[in-house]
N, C-alpha and C. Protein backbone atom coordinates (compact mmCIF):
# COMPACT_ATOMS: atom_id res chain seq x y z
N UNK A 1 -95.47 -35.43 39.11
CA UNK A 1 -95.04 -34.68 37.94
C UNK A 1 -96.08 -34.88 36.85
N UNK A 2 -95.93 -34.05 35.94
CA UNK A 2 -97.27 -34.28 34.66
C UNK A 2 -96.32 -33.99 33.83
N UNK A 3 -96.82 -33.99 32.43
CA UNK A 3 -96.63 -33.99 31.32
C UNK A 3 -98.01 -33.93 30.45
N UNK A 4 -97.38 -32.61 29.63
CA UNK A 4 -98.69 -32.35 28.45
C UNK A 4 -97.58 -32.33 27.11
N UNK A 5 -97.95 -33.27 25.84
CA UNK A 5 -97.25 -33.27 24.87
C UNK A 5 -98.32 -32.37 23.64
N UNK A 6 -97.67 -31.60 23.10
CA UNK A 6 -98.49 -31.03 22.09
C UNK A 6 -97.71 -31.06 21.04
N UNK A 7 -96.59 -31.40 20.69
CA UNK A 7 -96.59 -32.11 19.31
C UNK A 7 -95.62 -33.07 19.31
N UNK A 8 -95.33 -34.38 19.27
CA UNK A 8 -95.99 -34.47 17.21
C UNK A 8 -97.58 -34.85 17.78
N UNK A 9 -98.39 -34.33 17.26
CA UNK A 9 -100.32 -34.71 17.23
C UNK A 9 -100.55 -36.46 17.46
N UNK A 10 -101.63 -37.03 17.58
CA UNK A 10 -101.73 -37.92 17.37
C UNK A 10 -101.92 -38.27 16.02
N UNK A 11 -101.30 -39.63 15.46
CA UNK A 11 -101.04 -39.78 14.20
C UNK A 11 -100.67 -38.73 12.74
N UNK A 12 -99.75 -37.88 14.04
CA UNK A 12 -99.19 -37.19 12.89
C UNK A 12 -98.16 -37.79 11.78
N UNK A 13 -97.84 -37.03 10.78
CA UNK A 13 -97.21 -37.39 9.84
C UNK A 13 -95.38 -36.48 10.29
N UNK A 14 -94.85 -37.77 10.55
CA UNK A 14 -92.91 -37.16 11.16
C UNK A 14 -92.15 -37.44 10.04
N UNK A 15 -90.96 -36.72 9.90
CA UNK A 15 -89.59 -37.06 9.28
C UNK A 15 -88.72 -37.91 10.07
N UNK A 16 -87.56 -37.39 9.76
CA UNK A 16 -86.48 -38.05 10.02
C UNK A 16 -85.84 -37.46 11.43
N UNK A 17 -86.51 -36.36 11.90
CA UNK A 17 -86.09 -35.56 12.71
C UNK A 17 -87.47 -35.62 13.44
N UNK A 18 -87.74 -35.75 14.70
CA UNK A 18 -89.08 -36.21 15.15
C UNK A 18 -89.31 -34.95 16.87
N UNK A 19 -90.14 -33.68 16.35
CA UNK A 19 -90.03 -32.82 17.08
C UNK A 19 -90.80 -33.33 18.29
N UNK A 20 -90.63 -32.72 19.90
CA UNK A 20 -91.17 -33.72 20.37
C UNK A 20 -91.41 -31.92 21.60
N UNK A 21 -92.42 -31.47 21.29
CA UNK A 21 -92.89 -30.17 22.21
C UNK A 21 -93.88 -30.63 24.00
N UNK A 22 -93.82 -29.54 24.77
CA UNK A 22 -95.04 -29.71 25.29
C UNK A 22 -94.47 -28.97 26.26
N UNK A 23 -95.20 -29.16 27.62
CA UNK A 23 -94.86 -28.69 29.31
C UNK A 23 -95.08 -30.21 29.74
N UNK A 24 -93.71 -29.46 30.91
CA UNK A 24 -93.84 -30.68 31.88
C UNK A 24 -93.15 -30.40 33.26
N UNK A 25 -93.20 -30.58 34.32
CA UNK A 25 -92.62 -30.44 35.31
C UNK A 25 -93.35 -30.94 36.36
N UNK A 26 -92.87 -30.56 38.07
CA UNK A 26 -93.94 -30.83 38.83
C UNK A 26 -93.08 -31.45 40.01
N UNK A 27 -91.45 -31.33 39.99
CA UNK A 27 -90.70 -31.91 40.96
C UNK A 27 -89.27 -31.26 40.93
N UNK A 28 -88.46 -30.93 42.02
CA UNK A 28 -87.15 -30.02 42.02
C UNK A 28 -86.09 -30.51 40.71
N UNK A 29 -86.01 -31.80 40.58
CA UNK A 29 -84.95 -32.38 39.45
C UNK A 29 -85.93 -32.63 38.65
N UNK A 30 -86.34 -32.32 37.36
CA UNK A 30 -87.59 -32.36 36.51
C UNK A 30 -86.73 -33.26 35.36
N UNK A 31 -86.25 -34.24 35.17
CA UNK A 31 -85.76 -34.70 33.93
C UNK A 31 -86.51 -35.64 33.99
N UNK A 32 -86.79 -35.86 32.26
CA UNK A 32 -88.10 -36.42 31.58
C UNK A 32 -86.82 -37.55 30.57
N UNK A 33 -87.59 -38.53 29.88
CA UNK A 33 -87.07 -39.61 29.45
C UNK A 33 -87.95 -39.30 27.84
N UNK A 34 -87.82 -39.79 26.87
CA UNK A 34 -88.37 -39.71 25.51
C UNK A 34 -87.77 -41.18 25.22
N UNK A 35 -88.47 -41.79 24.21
CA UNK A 35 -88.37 -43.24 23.35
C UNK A 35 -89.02 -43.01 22.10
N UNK A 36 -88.53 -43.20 21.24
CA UNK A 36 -89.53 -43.19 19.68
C UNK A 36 -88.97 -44.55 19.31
N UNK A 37 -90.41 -45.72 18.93
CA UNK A 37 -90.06 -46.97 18.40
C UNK A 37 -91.42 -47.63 17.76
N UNK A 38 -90.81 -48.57 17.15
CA UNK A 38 -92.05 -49.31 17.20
C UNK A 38 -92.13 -50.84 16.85
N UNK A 39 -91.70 -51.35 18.15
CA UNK A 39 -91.18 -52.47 18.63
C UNK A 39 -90.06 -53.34 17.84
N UNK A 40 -89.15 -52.75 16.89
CA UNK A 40 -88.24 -53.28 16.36
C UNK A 40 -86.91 -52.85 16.89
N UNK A 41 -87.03 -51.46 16.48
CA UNK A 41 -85.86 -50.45 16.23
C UNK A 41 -86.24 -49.65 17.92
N UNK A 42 -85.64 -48.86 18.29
CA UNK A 42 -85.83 -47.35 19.06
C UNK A 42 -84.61 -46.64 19.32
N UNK A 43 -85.40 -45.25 19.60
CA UNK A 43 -84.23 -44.04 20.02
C UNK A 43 -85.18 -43.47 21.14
N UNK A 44 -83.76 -43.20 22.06
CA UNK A 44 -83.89 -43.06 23.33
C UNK A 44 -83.19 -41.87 23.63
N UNK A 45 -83.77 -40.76 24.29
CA UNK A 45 -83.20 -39.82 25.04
C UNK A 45 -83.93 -39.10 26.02
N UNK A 46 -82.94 -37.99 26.80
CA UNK A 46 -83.45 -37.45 28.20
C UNK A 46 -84.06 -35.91 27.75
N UNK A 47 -84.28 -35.36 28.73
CA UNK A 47 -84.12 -33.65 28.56
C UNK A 47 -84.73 -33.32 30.28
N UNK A 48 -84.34 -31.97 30.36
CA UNK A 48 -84.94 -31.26 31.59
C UNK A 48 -86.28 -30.27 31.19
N UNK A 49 -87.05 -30.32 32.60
CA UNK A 49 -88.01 -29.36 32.19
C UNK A 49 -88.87 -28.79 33.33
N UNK A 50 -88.94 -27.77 33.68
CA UNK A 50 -89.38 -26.99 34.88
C UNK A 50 -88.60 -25.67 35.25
N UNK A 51 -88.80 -25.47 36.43
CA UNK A 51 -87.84 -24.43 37.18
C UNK A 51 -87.24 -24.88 38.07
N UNK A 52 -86.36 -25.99 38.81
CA UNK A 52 -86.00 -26.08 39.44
C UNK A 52 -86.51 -26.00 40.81
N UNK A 53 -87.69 -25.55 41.03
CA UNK A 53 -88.36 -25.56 42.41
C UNK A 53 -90.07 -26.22 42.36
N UNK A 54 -89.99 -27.00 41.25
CA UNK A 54 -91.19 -27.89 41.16
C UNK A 54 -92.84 -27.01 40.35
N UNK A 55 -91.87 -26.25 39.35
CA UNK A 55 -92.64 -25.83 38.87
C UNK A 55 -92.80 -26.00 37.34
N UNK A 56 -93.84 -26.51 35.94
CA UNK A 56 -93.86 -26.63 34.58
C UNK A 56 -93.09 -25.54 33.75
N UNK A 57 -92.28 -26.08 33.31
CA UNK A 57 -92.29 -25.27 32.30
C UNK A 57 -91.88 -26.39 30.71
N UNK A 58 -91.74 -25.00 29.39
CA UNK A 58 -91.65 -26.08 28.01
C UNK A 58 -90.66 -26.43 27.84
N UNK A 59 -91.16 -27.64 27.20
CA UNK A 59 -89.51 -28.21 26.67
C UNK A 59 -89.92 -28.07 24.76
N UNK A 60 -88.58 -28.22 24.37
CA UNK A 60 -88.78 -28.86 22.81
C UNK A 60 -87.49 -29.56 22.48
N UNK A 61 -87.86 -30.71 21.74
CA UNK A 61 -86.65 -31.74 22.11
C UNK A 61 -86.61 -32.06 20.65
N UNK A 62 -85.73 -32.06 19.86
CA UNK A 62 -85.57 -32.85 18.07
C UNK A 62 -84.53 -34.01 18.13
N UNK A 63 -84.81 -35.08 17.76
CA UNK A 63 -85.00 -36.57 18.15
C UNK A 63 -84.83 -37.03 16.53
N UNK A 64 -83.59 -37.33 16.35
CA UNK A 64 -82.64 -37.64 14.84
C UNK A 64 -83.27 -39.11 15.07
N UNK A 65 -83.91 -39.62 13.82
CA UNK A 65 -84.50 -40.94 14.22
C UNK A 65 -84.11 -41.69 13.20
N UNK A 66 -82.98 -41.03 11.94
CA UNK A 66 -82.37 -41.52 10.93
C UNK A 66 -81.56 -42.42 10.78
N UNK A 67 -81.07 -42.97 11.89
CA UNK A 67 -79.99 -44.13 12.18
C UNK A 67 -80.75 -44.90 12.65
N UNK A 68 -81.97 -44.79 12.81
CA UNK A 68 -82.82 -46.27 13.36
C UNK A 68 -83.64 -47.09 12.07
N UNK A 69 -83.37 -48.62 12.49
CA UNK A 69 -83.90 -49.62 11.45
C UNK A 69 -85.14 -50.09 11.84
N UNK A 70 -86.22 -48.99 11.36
CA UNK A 70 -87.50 -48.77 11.78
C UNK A 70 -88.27 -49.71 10.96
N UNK A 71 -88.56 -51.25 10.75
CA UNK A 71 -89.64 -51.72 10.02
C UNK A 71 -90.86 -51.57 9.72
N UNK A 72 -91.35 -50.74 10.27
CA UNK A 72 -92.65 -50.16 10.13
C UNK A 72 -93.07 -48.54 10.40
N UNK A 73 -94.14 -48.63 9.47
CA UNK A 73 -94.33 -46.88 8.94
C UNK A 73 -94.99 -46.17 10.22
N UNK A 74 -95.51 -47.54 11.04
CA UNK A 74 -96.29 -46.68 12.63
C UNK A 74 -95.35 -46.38 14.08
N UNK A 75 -95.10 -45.29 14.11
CA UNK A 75 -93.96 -44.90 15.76
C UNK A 75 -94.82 -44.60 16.43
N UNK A 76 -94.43 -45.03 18.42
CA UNK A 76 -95.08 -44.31 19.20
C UNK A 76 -93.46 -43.69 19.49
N UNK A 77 -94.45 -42.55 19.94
CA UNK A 77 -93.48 -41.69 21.31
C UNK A 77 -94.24 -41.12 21.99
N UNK A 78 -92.84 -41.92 23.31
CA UNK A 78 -92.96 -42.05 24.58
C UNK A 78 -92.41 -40.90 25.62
N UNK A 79 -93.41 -40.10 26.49
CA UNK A 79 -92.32 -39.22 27.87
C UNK A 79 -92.63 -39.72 28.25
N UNK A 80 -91.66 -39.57 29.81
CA UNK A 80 -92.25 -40.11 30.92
C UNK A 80 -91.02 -39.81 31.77
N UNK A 81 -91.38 -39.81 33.35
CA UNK A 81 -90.15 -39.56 34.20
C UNK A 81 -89.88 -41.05 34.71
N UNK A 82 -88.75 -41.78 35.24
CA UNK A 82 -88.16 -42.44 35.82
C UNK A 82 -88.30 -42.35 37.42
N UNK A 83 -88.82 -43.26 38.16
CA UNK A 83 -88.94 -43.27 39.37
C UNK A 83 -87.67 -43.71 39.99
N UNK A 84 -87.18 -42.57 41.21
CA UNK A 84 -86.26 -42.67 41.68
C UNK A 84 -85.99 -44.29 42.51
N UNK A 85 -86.96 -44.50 42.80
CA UNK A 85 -86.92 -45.69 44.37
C UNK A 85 -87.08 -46.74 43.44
N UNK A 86 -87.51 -47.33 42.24
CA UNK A 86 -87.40 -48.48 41.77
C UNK A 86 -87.37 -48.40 40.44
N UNK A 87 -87.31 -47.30 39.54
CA UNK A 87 -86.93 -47.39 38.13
C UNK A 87 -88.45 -47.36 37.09
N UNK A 88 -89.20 -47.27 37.28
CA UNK A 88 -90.43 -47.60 36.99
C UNK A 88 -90.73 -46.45 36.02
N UNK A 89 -91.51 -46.48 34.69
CA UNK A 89 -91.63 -45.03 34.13
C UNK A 89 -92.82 -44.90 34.51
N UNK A 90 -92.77 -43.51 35.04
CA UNK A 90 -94.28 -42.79 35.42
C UNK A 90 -94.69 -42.00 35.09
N UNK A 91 -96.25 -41.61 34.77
CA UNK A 91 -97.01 -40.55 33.83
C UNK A 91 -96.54 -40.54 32.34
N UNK A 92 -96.80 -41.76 31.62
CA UNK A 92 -96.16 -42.13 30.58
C UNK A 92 -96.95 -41.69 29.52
N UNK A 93 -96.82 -40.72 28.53
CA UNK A 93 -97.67 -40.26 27.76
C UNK A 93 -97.35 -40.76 26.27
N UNK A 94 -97.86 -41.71 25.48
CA UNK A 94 -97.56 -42.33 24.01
C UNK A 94 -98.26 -41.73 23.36
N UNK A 95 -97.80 -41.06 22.07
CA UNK A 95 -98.35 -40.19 21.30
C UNK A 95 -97.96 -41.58 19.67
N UNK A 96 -99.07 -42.10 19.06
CA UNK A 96 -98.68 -42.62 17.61
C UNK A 96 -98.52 -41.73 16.54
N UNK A 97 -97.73 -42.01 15.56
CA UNK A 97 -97.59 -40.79 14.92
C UNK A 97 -97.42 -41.93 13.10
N UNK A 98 -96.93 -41.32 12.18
CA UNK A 98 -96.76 -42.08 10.99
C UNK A 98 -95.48 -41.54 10.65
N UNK A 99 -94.47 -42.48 10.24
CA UNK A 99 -93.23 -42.17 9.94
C UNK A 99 -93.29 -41.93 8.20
N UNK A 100 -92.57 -41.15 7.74
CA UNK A 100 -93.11 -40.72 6.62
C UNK A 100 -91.94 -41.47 5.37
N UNK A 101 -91.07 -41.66 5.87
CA UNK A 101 -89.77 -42.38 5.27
C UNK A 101 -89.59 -43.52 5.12
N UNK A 102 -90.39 -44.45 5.53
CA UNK A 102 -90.83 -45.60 5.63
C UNK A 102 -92.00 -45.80 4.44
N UNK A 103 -92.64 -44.38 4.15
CA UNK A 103 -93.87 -43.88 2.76
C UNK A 103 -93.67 -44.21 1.74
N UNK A 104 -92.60 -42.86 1.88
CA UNK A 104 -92.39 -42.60 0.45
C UNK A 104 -90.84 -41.65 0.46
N UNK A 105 -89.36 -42.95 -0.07
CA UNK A 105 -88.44 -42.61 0.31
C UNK A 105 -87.71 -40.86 -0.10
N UNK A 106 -87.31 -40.77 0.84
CA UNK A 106 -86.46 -39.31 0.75
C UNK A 106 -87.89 -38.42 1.32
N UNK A 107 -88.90 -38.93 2.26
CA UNK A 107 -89.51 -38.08 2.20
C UNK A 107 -89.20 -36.77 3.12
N UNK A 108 -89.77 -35.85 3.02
CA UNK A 108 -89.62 -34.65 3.37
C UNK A 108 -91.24 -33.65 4.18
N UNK A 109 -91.53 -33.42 3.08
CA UNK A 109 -92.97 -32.80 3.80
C UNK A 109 -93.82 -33.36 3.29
N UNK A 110 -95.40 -33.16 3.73
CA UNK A 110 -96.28 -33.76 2.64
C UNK A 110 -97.20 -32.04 2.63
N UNK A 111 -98.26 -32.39 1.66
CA UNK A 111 -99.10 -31.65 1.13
C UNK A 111 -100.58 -32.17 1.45
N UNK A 112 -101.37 -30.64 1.50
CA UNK A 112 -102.78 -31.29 1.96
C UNK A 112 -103.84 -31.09 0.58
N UNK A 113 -104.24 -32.08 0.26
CA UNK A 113 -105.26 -32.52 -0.74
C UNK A 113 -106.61 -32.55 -0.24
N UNK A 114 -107.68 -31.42 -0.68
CA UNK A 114 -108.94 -31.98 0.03
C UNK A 114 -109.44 -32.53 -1.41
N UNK A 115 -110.61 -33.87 -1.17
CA UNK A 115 -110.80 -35.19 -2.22
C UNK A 115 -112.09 -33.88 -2.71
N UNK A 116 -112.43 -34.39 -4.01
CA UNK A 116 -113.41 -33.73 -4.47
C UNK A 116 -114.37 -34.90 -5.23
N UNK A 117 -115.41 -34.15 -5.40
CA UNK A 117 -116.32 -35.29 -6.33
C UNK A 117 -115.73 -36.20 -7.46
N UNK A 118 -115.89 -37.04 -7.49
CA UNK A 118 -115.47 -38.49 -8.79
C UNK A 118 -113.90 -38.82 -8.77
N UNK A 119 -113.16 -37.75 -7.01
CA UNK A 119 -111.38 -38.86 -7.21
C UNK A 119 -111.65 -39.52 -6.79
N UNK A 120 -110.80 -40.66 -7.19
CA UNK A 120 -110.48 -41.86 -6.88
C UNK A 120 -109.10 -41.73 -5.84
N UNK A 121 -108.35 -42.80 -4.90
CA UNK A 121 -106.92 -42.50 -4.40
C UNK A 121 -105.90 -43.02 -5.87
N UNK A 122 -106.73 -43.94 -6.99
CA UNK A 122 -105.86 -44.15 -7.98
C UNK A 122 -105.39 -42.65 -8.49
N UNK A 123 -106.65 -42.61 -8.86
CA UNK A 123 -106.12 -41.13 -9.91
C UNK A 123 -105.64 -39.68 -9.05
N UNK A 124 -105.55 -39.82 -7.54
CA UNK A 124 -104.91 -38.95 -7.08
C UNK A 124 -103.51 -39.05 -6.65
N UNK A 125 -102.83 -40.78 -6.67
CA UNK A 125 -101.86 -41.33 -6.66
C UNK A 125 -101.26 -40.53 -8.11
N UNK A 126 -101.82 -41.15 -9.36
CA UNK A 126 -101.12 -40.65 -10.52
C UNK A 126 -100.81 -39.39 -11.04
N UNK A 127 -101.58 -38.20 -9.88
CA UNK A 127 -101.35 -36.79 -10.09
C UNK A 127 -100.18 -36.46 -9.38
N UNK A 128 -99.98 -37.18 -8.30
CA UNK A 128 -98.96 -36.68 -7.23
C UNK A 128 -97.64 -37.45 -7.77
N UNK A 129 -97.92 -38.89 -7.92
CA UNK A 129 -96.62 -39.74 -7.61
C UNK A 129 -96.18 -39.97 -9.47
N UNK A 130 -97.42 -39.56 -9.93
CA UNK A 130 -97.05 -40.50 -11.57
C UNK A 130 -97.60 -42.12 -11.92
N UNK A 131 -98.12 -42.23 -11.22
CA UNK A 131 -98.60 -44.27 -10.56
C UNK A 131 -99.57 -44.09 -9.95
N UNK A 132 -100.93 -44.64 -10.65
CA UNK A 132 -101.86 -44.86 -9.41
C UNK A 132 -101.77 -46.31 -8.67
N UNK A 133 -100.82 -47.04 -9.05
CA UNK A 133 -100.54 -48.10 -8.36
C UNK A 133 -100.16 -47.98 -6.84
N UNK A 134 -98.99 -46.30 -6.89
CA UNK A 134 -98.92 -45.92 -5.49
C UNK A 134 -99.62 -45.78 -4.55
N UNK A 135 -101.41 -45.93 -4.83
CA UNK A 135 -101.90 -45.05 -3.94
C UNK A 135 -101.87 -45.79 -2.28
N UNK A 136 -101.41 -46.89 -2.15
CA UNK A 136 -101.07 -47.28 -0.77
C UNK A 136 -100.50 -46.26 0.15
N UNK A 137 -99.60 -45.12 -0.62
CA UNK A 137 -98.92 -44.42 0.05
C UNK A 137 -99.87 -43.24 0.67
N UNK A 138 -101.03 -43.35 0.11
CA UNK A 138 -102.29 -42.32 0.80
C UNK A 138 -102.81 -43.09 1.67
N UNK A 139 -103.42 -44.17 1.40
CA UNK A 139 -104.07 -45.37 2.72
C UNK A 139 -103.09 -44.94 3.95
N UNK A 140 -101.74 -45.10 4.02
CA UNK A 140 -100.70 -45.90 4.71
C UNK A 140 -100.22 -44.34 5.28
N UNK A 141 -100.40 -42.90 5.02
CA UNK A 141 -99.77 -41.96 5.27
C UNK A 141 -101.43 -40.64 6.17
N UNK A 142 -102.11 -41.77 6.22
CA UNK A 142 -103.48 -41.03 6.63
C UNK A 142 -105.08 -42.37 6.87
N UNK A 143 -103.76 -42.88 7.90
CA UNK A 143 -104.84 -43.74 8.78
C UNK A 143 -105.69 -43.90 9.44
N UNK A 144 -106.23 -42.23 9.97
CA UNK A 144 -107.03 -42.01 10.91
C UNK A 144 -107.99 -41.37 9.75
N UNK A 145 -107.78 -41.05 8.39
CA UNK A 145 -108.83 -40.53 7.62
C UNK A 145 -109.80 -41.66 6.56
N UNK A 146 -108.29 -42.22 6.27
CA UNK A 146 -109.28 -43.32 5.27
C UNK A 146 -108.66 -44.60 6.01
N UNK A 147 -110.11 -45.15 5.76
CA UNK A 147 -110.27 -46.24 6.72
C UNK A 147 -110.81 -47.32 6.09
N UNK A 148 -111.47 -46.96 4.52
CA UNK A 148 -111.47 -48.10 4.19
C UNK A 148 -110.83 -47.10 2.25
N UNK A 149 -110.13 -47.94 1.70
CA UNK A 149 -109.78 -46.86 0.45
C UNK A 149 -110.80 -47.00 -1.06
N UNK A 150 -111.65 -47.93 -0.64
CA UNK A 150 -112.44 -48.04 -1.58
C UNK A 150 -113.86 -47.11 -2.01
N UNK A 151 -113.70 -46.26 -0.30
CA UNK A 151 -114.48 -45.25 0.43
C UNK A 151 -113.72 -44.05 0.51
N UNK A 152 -113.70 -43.18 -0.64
CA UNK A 152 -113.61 -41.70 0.07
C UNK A 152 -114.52 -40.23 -0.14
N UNK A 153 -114.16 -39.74 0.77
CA UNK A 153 -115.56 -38.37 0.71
C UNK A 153 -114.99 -37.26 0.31
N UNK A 154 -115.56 -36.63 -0.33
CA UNK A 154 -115.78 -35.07 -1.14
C UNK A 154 -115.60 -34.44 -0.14
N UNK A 155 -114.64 -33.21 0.28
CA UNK A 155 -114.69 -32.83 1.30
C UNK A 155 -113.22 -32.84 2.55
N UNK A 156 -113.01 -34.08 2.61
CA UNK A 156 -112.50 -34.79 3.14
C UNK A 156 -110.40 -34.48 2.99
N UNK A 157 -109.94 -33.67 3.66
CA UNK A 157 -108.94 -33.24 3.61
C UNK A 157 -107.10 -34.34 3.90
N UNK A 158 -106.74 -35.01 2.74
CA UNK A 158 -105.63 -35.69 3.23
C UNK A 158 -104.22 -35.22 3.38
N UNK A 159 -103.45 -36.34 3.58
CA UNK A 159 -102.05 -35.57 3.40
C UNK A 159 -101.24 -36.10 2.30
N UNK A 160 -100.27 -36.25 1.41
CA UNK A 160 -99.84 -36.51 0.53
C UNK A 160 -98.50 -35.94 0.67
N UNK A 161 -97.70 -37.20 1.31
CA UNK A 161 -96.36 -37.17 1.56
C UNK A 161 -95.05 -37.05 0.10
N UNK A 162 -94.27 -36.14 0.26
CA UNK A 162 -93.34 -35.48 -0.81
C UNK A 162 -92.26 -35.73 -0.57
N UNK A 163 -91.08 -36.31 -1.88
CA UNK A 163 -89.67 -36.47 -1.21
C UNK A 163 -89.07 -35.06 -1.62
């Protein structure tokens, strides 16, 4: 069986509701397994996906992740099918993503900011949030962009999470 996940992206930015797209199939009973955690808390569920005669087809699965006591702002999620003969998960695909509620509370969507000559993340903290003290919440909501925050480039397109 395979599995191709195409969203949530890698280190995307999720809510509270954690969409979970792709194709998958490749066997007559095609049910797939999902986990979103990150080693404290998790939510766990199933879904089907194919045609019934071992052929791909899409799934899209929304994954309420609001009742979980998530300590940290980084989730993976997990597919994968369950092996019949010993339980084993196989073709296990982990996608990391950034939980956004864990950010910046009540969040909801974020917004894309490209940095321009002479910002700072202070003074783009104090445009968005009111506080450039916040600006952790840019470090911490766009990990794969800024990497160090004392360093940022003109150019350079972030996200800026909104409650």
């Amino acid at each position: 069986m395979s599995i191709d996940i195409q969203q949530p992206r890698p280190q995307g930015l999720v809510g509270s509701l954690v969409h979970i797209a792709g194709t998958a199939g490749g066997a007559f009973e095609a049910q797939f397994n999902y986990r979103i955690h990150e080693g404290h808390d998790e939510v766990v569920g199933a879904f089907m996906a194919g045609d019934g005669i071992g052929g791909h087809g899409q799934f899209q699965v929304q994954a309420d992740v609001s009742g979980a006591s998530f300590a940290l702002d980084r989730l993976f999620v997990e597919v994968f099918w369950v092996s019949p003969k010993d339980g084993a998960e196989l073709d296990k695909i982990i996608v990391p993503v950034v939980y956004g509620p864990l950010i910046v509370p009540g969040y909801r969507v974020y917004q894309e900011y490209e940095i321009k000559p002479g910002d700072t993340l202070w003074g783009i903290a104090t445009q968005f949030y009111g506080a450039g003290n916040l600006y952790p919440r840019l470090v911490r909501a766009n990990p794969d962009v800024i990497t160090d925050p004392n360093v940022i480039t003109p150019g350079t397109v972030i996200r800026i999470p909104q409650s």
